[in-house]
PDB file of N, CA and C in Angstrom:
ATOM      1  N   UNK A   1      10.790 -31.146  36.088  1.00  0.00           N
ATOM      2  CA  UNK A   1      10.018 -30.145  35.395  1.00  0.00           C
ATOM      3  C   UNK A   1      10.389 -30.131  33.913  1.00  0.00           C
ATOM      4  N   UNK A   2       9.000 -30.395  33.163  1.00  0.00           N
ATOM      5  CA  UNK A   2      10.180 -30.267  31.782  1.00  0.00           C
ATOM      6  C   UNK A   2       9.748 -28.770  31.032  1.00  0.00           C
ATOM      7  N   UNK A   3      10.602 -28.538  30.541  1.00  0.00           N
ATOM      8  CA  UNK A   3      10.606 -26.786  29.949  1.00  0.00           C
ATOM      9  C   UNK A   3       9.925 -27.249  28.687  1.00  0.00           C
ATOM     10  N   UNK A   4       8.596 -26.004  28.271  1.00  0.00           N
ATOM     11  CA  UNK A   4       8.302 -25.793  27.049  1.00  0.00           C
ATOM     12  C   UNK A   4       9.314 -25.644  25.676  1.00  0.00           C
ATOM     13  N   UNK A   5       8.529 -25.937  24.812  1.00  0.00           N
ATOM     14  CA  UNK A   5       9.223 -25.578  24.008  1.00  0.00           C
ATOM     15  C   UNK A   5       8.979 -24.318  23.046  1.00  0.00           C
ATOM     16  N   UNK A   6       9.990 -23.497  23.355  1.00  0.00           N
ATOM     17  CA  UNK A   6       9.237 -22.281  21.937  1.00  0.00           C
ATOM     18  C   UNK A   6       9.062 -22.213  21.203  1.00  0.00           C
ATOM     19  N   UNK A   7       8.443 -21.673  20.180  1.00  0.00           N
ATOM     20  CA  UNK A   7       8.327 -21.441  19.179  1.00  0.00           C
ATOM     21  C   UNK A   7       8.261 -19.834  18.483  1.00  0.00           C
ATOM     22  N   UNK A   8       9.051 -19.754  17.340  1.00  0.00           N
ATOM     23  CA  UNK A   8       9.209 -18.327  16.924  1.00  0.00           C
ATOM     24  C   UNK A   8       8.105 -18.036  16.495  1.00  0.00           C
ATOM     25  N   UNK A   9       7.788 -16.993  16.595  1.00  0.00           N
ATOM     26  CA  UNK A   9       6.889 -15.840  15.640  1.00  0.00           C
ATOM     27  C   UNK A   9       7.228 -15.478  14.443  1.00  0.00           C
ATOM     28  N   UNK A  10       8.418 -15.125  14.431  1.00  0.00           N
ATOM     29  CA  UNK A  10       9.141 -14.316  13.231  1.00  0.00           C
ATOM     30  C   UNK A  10       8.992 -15.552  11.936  1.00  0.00           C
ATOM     31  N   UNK A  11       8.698 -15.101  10.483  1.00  0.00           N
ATOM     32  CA  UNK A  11       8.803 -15.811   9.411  1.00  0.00           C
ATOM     33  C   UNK A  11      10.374 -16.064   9.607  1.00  0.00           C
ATOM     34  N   UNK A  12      10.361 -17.583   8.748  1.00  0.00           N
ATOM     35  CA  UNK A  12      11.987 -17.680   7.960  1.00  0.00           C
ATOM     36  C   UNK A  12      12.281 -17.314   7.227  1.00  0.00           C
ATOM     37  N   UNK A  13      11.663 -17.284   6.177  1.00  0.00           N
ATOM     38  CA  UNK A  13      11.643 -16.560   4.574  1.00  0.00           C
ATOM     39  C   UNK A  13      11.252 -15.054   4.936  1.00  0.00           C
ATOM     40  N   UNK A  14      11.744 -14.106   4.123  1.00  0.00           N
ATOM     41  CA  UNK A  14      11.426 -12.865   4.253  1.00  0.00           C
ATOM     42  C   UNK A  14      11.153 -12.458   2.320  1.00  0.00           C
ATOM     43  N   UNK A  15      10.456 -11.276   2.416  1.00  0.00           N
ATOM     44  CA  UNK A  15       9.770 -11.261   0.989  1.00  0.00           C
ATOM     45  C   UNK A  15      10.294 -10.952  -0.030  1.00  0.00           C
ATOM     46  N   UNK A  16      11.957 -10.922  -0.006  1.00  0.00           N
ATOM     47  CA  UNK A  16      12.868 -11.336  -1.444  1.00  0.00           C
ATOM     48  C   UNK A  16      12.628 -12.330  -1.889  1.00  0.00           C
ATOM     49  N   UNK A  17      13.001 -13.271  -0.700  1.00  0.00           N
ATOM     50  CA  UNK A  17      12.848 -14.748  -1.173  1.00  0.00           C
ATOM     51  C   UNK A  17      11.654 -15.570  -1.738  1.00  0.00           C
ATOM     52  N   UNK A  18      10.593 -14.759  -1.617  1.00  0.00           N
ATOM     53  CA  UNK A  18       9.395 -15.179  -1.718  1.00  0.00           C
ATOM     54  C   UNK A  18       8.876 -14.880  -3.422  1.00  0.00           C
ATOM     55  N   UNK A  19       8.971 -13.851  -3.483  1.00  0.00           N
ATOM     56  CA  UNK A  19       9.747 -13.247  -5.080  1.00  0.00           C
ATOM     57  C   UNK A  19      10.689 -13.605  -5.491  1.00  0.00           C
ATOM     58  N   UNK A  20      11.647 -13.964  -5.196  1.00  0.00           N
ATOM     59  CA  UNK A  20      12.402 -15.036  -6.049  1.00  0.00           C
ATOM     60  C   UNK A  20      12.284 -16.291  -6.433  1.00  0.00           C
ATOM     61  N   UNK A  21      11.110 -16.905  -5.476  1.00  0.00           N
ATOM     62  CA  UNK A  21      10.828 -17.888  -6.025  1.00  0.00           C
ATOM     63  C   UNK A  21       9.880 -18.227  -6.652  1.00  0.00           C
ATOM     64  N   UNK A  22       8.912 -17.026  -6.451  1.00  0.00           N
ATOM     65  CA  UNK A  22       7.666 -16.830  -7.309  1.00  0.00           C
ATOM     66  C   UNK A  22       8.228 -16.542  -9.023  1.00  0.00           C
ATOM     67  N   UNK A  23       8.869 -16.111  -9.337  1.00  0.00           N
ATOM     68  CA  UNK A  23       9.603 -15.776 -10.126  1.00  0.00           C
ATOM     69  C   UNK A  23      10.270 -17.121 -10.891  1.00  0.00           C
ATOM     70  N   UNK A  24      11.076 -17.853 -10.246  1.00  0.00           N
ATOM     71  CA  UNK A  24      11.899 -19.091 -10.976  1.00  0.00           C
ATOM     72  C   UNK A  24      10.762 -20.309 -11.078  1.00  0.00           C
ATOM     73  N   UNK A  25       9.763 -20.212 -10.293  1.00  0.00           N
ATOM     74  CA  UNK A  25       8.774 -21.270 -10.627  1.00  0.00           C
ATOM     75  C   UNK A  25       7.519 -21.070 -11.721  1.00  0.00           C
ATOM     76  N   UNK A  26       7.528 -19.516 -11.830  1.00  0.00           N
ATOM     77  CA  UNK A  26       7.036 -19.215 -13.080  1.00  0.00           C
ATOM     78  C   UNK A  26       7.604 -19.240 -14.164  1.00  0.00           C
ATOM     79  N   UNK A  27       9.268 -18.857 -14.281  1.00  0.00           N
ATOM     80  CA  UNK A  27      10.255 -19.419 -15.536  1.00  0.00           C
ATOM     81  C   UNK A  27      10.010 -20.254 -15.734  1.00  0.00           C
ATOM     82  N   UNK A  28       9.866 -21.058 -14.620  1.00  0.00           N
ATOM     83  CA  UNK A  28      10.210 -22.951 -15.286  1.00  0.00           C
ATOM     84  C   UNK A  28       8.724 -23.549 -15.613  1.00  0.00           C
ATOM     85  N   UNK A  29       7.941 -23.218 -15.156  1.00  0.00           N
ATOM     86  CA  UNK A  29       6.347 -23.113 -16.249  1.00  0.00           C
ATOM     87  C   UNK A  29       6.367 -23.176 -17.264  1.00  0.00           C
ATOM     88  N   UNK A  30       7.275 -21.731 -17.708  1.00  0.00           N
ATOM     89  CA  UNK A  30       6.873 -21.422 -18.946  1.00  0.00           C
ATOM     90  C   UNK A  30       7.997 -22.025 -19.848  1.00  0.00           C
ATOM     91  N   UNK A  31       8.936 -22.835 -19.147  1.00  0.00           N
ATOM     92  CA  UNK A  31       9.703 -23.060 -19.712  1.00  0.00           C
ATOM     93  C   UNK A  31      10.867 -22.592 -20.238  1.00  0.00           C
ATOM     94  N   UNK A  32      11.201 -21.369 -19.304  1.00  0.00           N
ATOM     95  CA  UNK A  32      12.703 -20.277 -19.507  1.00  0.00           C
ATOM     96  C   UNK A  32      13.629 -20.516 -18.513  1.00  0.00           C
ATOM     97  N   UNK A  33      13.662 -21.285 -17.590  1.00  0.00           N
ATOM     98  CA  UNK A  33      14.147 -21.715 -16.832  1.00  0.00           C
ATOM     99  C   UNK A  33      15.443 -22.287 -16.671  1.00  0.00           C
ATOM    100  N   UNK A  34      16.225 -22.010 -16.663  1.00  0.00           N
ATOM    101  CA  UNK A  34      17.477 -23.119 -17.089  1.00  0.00           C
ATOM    102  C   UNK A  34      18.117 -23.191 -15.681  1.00  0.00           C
ATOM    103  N   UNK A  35      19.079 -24.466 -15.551  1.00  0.00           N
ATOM    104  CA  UNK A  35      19.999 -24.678 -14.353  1.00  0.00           C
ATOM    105  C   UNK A  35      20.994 -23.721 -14.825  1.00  0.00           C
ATOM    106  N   UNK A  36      22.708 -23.669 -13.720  1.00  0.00           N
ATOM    107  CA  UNK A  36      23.429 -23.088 -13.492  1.00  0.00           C
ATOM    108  C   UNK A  36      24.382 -23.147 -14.274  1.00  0.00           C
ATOM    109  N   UNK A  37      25.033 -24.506 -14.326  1.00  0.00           N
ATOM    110  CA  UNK A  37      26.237 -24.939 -14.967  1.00  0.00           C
ATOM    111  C   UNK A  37      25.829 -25.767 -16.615  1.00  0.00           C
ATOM    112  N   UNK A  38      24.919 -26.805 -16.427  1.00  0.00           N
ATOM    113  CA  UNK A  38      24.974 -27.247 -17.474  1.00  0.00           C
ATOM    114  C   UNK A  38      23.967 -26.188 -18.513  1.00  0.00           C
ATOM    115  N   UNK A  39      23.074 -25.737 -18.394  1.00  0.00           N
ATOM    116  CA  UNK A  39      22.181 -24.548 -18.833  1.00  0.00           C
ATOM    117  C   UNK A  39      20.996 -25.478 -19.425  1.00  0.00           C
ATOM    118  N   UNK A  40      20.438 -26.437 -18.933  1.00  0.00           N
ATOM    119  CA  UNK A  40      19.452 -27.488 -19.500  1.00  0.00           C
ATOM    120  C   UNK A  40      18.502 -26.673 -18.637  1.00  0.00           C
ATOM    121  N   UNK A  41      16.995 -27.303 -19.339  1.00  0.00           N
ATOM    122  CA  UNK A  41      15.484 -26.486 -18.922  1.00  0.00           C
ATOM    123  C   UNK A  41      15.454 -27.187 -16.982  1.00  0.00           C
ATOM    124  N   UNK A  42      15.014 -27.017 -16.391  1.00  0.00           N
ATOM    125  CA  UNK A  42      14.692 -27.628 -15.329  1.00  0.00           C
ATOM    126  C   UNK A  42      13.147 -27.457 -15.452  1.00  0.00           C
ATOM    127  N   UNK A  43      12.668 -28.781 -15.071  1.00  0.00           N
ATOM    128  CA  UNK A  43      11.723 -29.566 -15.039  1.00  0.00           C
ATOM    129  C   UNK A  43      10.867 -30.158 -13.880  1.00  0.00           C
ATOM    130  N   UNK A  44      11.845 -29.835 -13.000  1.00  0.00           N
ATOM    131  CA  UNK A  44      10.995 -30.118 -11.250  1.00  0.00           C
ATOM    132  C   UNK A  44      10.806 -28.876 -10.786  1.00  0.00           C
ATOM    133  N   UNK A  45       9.717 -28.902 -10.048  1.00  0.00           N
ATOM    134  CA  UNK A  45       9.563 -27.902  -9.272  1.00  0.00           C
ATOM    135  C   UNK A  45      10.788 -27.690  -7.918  1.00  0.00           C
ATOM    136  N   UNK A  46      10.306 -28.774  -7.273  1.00  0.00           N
ATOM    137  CA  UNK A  46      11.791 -28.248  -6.128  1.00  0.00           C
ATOM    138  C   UNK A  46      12.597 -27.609  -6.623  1.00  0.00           C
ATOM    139  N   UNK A  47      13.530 -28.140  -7.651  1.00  0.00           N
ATOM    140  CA  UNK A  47      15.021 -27.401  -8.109  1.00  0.00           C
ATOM    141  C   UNK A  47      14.341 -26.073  -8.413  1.00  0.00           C
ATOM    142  N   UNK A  48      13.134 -25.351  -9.081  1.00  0.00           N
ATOM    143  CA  UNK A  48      13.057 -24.006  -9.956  1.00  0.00           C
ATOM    144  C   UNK A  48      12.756 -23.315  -7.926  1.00  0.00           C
ATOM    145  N   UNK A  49      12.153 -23.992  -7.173  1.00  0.00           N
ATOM    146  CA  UNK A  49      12.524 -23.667  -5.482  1.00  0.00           C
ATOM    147  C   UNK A  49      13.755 -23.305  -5.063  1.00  0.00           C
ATOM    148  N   UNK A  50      14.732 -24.703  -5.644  1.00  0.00           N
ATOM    149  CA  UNK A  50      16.365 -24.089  -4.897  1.00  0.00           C
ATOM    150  C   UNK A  50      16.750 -22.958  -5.867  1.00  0.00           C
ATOM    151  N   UNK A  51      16.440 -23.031  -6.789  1.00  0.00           N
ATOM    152  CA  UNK A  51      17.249 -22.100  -7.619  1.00  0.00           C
ATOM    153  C   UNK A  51      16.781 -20.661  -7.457  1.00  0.00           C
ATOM    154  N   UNK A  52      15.078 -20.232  -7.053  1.00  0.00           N
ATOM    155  CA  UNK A  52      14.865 -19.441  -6.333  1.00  0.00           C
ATOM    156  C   UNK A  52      15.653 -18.801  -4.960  1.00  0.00           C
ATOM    157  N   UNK A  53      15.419 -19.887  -4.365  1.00  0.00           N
ATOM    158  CA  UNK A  53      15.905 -19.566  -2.422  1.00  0.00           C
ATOM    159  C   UNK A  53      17.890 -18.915  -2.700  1.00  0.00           C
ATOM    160  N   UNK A  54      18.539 -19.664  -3.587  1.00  0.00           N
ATOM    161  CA  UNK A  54      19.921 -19.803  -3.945  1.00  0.00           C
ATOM    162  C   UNK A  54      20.080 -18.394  -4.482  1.00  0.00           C
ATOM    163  N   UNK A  55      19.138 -17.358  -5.052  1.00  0.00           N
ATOM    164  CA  UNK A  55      19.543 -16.393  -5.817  1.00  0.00           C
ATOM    165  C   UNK A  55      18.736 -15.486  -4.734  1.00  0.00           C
ATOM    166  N   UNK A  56      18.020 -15.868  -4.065  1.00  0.00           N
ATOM    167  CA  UNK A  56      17.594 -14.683  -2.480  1.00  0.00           C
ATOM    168  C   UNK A  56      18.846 -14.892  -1.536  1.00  0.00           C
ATOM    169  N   UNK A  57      19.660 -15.525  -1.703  1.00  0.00           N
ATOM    170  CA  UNK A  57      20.397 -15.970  -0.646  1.00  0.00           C
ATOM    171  C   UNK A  57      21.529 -14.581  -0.916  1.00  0.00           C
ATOM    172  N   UNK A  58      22.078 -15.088  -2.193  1.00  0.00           N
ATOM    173  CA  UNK A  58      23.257 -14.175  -2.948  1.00  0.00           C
ATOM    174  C   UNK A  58      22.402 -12.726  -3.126  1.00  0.00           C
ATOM    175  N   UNK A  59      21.337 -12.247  -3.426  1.00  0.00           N
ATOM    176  CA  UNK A  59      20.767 -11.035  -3.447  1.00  0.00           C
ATOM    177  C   UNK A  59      20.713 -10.468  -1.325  1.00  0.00           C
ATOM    178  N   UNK A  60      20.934 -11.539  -0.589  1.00  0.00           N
ATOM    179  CA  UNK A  60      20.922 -11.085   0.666  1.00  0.00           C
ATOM    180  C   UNK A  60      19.896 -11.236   1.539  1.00  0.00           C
ATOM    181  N   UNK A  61      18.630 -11.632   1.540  1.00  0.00           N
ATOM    182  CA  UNK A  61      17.705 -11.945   1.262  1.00  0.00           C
ATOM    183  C   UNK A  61      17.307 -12.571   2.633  1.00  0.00           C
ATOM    184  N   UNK A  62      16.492 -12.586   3.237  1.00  0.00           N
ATOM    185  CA  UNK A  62      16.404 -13.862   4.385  1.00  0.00           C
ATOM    186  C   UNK A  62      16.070 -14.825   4.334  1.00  0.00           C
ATOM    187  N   UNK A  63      16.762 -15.717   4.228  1.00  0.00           N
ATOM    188  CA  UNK A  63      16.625 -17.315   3.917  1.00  0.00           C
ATOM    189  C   UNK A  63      17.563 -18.007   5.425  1.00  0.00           C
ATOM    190  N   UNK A  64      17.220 -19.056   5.699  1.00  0.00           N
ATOM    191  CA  UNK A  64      17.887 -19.959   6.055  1.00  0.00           C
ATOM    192  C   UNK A  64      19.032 -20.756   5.556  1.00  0.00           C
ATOM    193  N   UNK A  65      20.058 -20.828   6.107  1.00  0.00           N
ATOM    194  CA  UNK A  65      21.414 -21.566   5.142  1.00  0.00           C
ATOM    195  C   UNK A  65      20.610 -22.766   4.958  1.00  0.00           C
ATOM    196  N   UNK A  66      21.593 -23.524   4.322  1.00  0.00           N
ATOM    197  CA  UNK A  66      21.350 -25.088   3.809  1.00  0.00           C
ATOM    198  C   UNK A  66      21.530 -25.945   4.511  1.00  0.00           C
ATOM    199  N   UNK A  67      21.071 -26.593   4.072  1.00  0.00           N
ATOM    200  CA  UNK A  67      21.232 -27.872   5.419  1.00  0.00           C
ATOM    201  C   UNK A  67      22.371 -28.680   4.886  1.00  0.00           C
ATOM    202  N   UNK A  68      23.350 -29.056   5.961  1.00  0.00           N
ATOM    203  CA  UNK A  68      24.718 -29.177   5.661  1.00  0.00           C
ATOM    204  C   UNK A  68      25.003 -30.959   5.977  1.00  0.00           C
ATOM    205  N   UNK A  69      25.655 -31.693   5.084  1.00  0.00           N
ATOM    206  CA  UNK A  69      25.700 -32.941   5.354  1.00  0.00           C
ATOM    207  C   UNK A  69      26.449 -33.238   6.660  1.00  0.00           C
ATOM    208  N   UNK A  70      25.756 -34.728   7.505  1.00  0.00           N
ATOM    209  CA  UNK A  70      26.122 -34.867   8.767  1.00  0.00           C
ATOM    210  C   UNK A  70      27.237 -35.758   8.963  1.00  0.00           C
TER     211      UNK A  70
END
């Protein structure tokens, strides 16, 4: 017999995170955007994403951890 598989209902993201990243991908549009350490503009979208999800995370936020090397 093979068992279904479930699937959740519940979102992963919850609506800090969603605003936070609405937020860092509009910085980095406009070009206010900066990384962490070195303080240079960021220029990809993904990163103005992590740098979103990364500051819902520390605000508490519901996010999913990171995916951790194997």
């Amino acid at each position: 017999m093979r068992k279904a598989l479930i699937t959740s209902s519940m979102p992963k993201y919850g609506k800090l995170a969603q605003k936070k990243v609405k937020k860092s991908v509009e910085e980095m549009k406009s070009g206010k955007l900066k990384s962490g350490r070195s303080g240079k503009k960021v220029k990809s979208r993904k990163q103005a994403i992590a740098i979103g999800l990364s500051e819902a995370r520390k605000a508490g936020g519901k996010v999913p951890s990171k995916k951790g090397k194997k």
